[in-house]
N, C-alpha and C. Protein backbone atom coordinates (compact mmCIF):
# COMPACT_ATOMS: atom_id res chain seq x y z
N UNK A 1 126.40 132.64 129.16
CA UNK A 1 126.07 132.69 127.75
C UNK A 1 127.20 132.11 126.92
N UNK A 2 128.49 132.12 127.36
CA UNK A 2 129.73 132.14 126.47
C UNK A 2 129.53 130.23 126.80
N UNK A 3 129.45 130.18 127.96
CA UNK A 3 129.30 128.23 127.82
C UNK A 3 128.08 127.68 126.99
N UNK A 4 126.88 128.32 126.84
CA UNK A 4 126.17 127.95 126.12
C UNK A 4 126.50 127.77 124.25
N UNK A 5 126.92 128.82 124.00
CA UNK A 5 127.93 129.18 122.44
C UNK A 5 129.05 128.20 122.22
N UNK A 6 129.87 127.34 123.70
CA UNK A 6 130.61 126.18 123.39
C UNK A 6 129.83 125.21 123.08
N UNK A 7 128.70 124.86 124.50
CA UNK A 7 128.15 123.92 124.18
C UNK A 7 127.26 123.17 122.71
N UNK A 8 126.62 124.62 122.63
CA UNK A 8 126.03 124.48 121.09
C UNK A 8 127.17 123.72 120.09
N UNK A 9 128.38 124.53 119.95
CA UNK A 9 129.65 123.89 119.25
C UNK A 9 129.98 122.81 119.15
N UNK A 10 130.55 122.02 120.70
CA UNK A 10 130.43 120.56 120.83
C UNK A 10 129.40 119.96 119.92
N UNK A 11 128.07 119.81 120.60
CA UNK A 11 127.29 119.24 119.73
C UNK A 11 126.95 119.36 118.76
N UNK A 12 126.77 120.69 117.75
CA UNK A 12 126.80 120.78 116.45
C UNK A 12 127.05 119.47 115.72
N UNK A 13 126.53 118.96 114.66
CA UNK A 13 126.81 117.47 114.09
C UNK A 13 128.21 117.87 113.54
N UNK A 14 128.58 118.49 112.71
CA UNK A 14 129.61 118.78 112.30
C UNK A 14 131.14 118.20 113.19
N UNK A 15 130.97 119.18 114.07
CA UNK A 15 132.21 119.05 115.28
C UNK A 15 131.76 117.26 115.94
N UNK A 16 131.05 116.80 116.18
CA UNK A 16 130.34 115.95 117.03
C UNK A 16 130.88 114.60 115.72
N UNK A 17 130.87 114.71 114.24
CA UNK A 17 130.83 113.63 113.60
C UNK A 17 133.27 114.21 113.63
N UNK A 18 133.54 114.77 113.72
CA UNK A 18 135.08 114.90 113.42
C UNK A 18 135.20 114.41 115.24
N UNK A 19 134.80 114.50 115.95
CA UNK A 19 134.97 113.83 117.46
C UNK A 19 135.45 112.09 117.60
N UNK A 20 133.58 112.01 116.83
CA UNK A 20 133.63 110.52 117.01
C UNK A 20 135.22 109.51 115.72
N UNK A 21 135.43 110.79 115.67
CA UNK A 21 136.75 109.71 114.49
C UNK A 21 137.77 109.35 115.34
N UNK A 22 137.99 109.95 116.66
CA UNK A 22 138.84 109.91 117.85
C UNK A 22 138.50 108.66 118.51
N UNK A 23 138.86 107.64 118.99
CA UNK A 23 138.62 106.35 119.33
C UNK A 23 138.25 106.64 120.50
N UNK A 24 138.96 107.70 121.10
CA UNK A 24 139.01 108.26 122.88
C UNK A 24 138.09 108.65 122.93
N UNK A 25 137.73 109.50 122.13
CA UNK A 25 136.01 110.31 122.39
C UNK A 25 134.55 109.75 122.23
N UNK A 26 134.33 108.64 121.82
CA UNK A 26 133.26 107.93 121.50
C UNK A 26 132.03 108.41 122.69
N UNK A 27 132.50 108.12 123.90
CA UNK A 27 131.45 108.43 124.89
C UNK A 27 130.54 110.10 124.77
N UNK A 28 130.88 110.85 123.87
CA UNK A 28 130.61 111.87 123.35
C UNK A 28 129.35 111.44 122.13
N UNK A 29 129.31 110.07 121.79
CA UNK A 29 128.15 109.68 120.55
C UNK A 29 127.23 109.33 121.40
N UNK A 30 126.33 109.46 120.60
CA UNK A 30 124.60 109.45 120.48
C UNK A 30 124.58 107.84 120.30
N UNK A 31 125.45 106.99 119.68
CA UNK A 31 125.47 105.71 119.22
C UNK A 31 125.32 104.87 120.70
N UNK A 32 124.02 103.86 119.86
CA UNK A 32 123.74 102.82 120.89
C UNK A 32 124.66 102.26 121.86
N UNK A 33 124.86 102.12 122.86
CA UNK A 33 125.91 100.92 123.30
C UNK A 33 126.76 101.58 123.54
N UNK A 34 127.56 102.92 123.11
CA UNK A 34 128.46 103.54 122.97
C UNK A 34 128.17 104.79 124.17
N UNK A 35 127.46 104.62 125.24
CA UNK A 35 127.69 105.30 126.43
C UNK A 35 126.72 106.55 126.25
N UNK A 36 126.29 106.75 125.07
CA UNK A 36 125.36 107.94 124.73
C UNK A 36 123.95 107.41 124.83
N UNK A 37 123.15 108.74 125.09
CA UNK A 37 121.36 108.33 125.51
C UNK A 37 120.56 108.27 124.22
N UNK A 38 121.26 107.94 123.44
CA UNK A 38 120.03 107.54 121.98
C UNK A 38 119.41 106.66 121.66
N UNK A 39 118.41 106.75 120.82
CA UNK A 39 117.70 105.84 120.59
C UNK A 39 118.15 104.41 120.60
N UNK A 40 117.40 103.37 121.15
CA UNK A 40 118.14 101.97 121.08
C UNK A 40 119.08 101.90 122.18
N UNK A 41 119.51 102.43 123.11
CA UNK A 41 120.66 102.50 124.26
C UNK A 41 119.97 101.22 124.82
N UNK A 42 118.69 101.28 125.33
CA UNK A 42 118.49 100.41 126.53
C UNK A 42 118.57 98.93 125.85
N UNK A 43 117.89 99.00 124.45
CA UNK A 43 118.19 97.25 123.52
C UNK A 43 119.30 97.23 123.04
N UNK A 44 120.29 98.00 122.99
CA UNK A 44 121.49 97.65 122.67
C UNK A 44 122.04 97.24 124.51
N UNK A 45 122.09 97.33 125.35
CA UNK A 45 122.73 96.98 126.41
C UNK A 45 122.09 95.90 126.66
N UNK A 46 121.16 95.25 126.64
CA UNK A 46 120.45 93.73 126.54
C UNK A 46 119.99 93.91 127.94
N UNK A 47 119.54 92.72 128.17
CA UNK A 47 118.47 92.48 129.61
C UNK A 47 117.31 92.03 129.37
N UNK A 48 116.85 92.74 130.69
CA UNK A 48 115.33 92.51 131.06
C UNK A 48 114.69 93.95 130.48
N UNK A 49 115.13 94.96 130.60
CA UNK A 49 114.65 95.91 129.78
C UNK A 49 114.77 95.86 128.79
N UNK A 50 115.52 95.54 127.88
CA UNK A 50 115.64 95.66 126.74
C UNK A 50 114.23 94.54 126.29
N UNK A 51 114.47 93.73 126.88
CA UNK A 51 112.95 92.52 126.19
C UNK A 51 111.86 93.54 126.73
N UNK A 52 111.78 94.46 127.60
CA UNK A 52 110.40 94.92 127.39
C UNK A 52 110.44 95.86 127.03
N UNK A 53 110.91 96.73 126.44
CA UNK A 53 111.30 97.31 125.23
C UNK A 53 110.71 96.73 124.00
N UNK A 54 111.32 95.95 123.81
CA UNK A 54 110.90 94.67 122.26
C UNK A 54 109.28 94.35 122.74
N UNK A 55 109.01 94.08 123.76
CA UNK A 55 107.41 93.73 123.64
C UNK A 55 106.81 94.92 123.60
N UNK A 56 106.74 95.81 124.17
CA UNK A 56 106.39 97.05 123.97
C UNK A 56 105.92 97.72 122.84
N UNK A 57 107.10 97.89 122.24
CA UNK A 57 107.39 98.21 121.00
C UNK A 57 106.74 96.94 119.66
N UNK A 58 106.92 95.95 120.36
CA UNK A 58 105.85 95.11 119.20
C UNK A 58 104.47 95.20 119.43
N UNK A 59 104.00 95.32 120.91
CA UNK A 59 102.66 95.57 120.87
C UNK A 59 101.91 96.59 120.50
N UNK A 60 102.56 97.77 120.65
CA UNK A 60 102.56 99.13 120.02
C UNK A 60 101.97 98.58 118.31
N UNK A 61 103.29 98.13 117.81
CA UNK A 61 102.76 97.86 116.54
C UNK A 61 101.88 96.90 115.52
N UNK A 62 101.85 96.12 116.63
CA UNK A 62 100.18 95.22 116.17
C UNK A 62 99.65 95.94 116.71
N UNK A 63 99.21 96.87 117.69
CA UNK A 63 97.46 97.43 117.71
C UNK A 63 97.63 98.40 116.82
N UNK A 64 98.73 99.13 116.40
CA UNK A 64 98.73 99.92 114.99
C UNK A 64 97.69 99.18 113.99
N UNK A 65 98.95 98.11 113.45
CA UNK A 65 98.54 96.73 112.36
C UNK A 65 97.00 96.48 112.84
N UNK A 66 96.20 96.55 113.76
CA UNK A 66 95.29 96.10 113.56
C UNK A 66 94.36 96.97 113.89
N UNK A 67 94.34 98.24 114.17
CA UNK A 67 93.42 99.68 113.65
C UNK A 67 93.18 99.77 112.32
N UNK A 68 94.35 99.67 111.79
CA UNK A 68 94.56 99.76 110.22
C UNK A 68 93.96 99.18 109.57
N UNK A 69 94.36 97.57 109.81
CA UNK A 69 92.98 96.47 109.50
C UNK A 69 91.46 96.52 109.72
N UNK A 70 91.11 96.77 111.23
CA UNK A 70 90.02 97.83 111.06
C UNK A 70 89.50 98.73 110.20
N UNK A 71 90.48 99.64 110.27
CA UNK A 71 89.65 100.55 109.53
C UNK A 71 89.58 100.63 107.27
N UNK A 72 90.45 99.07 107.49
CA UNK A 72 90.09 98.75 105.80
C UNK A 72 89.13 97.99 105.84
N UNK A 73 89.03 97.06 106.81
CA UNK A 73 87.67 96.29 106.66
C UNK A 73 86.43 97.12 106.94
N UNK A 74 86.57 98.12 107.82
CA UNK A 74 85.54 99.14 107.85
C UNK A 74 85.32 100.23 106.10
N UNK A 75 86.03 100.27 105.92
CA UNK A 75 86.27 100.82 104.56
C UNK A 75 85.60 100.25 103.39
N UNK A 76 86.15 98.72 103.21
CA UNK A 76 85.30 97.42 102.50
C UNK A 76 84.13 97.27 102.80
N UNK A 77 83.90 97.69 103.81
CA UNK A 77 81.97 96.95 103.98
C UNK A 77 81.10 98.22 103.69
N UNK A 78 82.04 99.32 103.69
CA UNK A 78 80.67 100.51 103.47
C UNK A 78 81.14 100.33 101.34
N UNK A 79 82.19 100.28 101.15
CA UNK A 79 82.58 99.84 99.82
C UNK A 79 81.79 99.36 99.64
N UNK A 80 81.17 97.80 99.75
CA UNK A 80 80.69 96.59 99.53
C UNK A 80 79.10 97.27 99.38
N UNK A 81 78.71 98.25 100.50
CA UNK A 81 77.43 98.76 100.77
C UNK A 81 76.85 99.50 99.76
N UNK A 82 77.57 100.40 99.33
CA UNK A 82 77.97 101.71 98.26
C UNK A 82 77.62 100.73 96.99
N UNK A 83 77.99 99.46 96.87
CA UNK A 83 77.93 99.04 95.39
C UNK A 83 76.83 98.14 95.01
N UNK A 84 76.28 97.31 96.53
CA UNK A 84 75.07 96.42 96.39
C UNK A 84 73.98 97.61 96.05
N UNK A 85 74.01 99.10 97.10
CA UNK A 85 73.02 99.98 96.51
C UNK A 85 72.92 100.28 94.91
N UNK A 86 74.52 100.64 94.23
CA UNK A 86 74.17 101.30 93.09
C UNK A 86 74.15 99.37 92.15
N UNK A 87 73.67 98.60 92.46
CA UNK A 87 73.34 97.71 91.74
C UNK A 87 71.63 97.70 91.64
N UNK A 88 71.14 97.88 92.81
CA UNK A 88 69.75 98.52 93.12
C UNK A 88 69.38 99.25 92.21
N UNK A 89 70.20 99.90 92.35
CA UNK A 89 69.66 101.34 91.46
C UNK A 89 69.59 101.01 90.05
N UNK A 90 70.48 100.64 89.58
CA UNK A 90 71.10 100.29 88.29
C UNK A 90 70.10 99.12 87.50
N UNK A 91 69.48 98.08 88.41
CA UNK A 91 68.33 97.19 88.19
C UNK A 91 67.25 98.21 88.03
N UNK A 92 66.83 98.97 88.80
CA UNK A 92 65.93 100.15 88.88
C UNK A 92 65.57 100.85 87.36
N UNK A 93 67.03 101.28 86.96
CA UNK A 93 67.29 101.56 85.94
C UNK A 93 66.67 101.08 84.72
N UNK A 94 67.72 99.85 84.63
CA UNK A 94 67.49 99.01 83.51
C UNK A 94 65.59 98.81 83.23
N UNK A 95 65.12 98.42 84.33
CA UNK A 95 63.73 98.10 84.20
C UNK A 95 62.49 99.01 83.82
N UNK A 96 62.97 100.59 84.13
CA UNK A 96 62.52 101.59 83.67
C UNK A 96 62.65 101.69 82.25
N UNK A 97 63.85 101.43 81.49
CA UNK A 97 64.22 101.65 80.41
C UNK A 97 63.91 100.43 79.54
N UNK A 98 63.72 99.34 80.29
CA UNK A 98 62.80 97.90 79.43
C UNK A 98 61.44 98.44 79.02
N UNK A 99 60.66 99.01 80.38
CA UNK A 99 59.47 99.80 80.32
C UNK A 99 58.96 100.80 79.25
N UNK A 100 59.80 101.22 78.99
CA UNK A 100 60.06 102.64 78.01
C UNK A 100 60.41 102.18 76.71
N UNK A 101 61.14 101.34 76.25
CA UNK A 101 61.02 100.34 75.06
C UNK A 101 60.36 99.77 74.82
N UNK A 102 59.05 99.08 75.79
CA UNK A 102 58.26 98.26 75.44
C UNK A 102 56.89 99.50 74.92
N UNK A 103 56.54 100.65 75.91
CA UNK A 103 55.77 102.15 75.62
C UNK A 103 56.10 102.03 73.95
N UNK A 104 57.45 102.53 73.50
CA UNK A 104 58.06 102.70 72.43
C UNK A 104 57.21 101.56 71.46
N UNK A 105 57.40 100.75 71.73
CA UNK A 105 57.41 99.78 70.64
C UNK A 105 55.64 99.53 70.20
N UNK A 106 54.65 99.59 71.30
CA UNK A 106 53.38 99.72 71.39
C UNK A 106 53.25 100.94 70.20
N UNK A 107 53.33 101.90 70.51
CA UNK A 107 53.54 103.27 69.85
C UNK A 107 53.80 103.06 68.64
N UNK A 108 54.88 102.57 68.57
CA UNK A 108 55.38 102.00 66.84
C UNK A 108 54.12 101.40 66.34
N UNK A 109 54.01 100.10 66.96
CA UNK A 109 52.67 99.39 65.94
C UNK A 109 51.54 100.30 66.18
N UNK A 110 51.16 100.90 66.90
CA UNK A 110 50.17 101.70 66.85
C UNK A 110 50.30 102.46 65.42
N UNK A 111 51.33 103.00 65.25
CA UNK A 111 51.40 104.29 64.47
C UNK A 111 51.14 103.61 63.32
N UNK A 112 52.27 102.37 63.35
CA UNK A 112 52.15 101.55 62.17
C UNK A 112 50.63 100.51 61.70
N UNK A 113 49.84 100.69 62.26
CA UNK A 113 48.86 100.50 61.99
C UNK A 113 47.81 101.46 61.55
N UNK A 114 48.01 102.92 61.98
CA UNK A 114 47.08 103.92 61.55
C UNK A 114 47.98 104.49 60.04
N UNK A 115 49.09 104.03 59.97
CA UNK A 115 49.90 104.23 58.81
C UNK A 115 49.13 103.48 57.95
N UNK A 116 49.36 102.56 58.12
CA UNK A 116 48.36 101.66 57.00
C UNK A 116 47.01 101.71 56.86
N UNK A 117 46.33 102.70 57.92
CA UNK A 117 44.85 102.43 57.52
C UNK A 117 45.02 103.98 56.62
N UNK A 118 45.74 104.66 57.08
CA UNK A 118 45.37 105.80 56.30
C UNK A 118 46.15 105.50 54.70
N UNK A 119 47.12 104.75 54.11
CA UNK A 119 47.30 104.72 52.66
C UNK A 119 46.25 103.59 52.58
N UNK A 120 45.68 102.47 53.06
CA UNK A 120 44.53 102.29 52.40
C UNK A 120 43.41 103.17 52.42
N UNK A 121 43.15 104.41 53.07
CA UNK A 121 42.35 105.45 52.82
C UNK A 121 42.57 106.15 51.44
N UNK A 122 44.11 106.71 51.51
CA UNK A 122 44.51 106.97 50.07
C UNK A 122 44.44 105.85 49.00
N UNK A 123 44.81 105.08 49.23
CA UNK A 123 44.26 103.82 48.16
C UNK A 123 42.99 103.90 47.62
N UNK A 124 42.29 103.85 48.03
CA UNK A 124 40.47 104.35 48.21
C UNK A 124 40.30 105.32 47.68
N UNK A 125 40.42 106.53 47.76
CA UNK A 125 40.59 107.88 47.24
C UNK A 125 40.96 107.94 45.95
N UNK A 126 42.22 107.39 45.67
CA UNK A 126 42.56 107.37 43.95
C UNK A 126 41.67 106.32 43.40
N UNK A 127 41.11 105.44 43.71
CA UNK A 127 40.27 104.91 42.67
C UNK A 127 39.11 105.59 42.43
């Protein structure tokens, strides 16, 4: 237990960043190249691993890049779908409401014609 309570210590960042100021101690860092297992160790030491590493890691991120793309172009076409409908609709609309103005307007001259027959009724009447 008592080596575990050092070990923790050592590595603590604290103790671990006043280490690496020691030129001697470096092999104690996490830093690439610098004898430690961190991230980037194997592309910082160059090679043949390291290039497949780099392809790896780039292919990784084009099939990312192109899920993504997927799924905006999948996104856009139900978009695209969503708006040719409410144009549908919206024609739908409009033509109902041409309909209903034209009802309206029938109605008007209608009225406006029994308007006028009835003050020429009153016209009639007062003489």
């Amino acid at each position: 237990a008592c080596f575990r309570n050092y070990f923790d210590l050592i590595m603590s960042r604290f103790y671990r960043i006043s280490l690496l100021a020691r030129p001697g101690l470096r092999w104690l860092s996490d830093a690439p190249g610098k004898g430690g297992g961190g991230s980037g160790s194997v592309r910082a030491a160059g090679g043949k691993f390291s290039e497949r590493e780099q392809a790896l890691e780039d292919q990784y991120f084009k099939r990312k890049e192109r899920e993504q793309l997927e799924r905006l172009k999948d996104h856009l076409e139900e978009a695209a779908e969503h708006h040719e409908e409410e144009i549908v609709h919206h024609k739908d609309v409009i033509k109902n409401l041409k309909d209903q103005i034209k009802r309206h307007e029938e109605k008007i001259e209608r009225h406006k014609g029994k308007l006028h027959s009835h003050k020429k009724a009153l016209e009639e009447d007062d003489d």
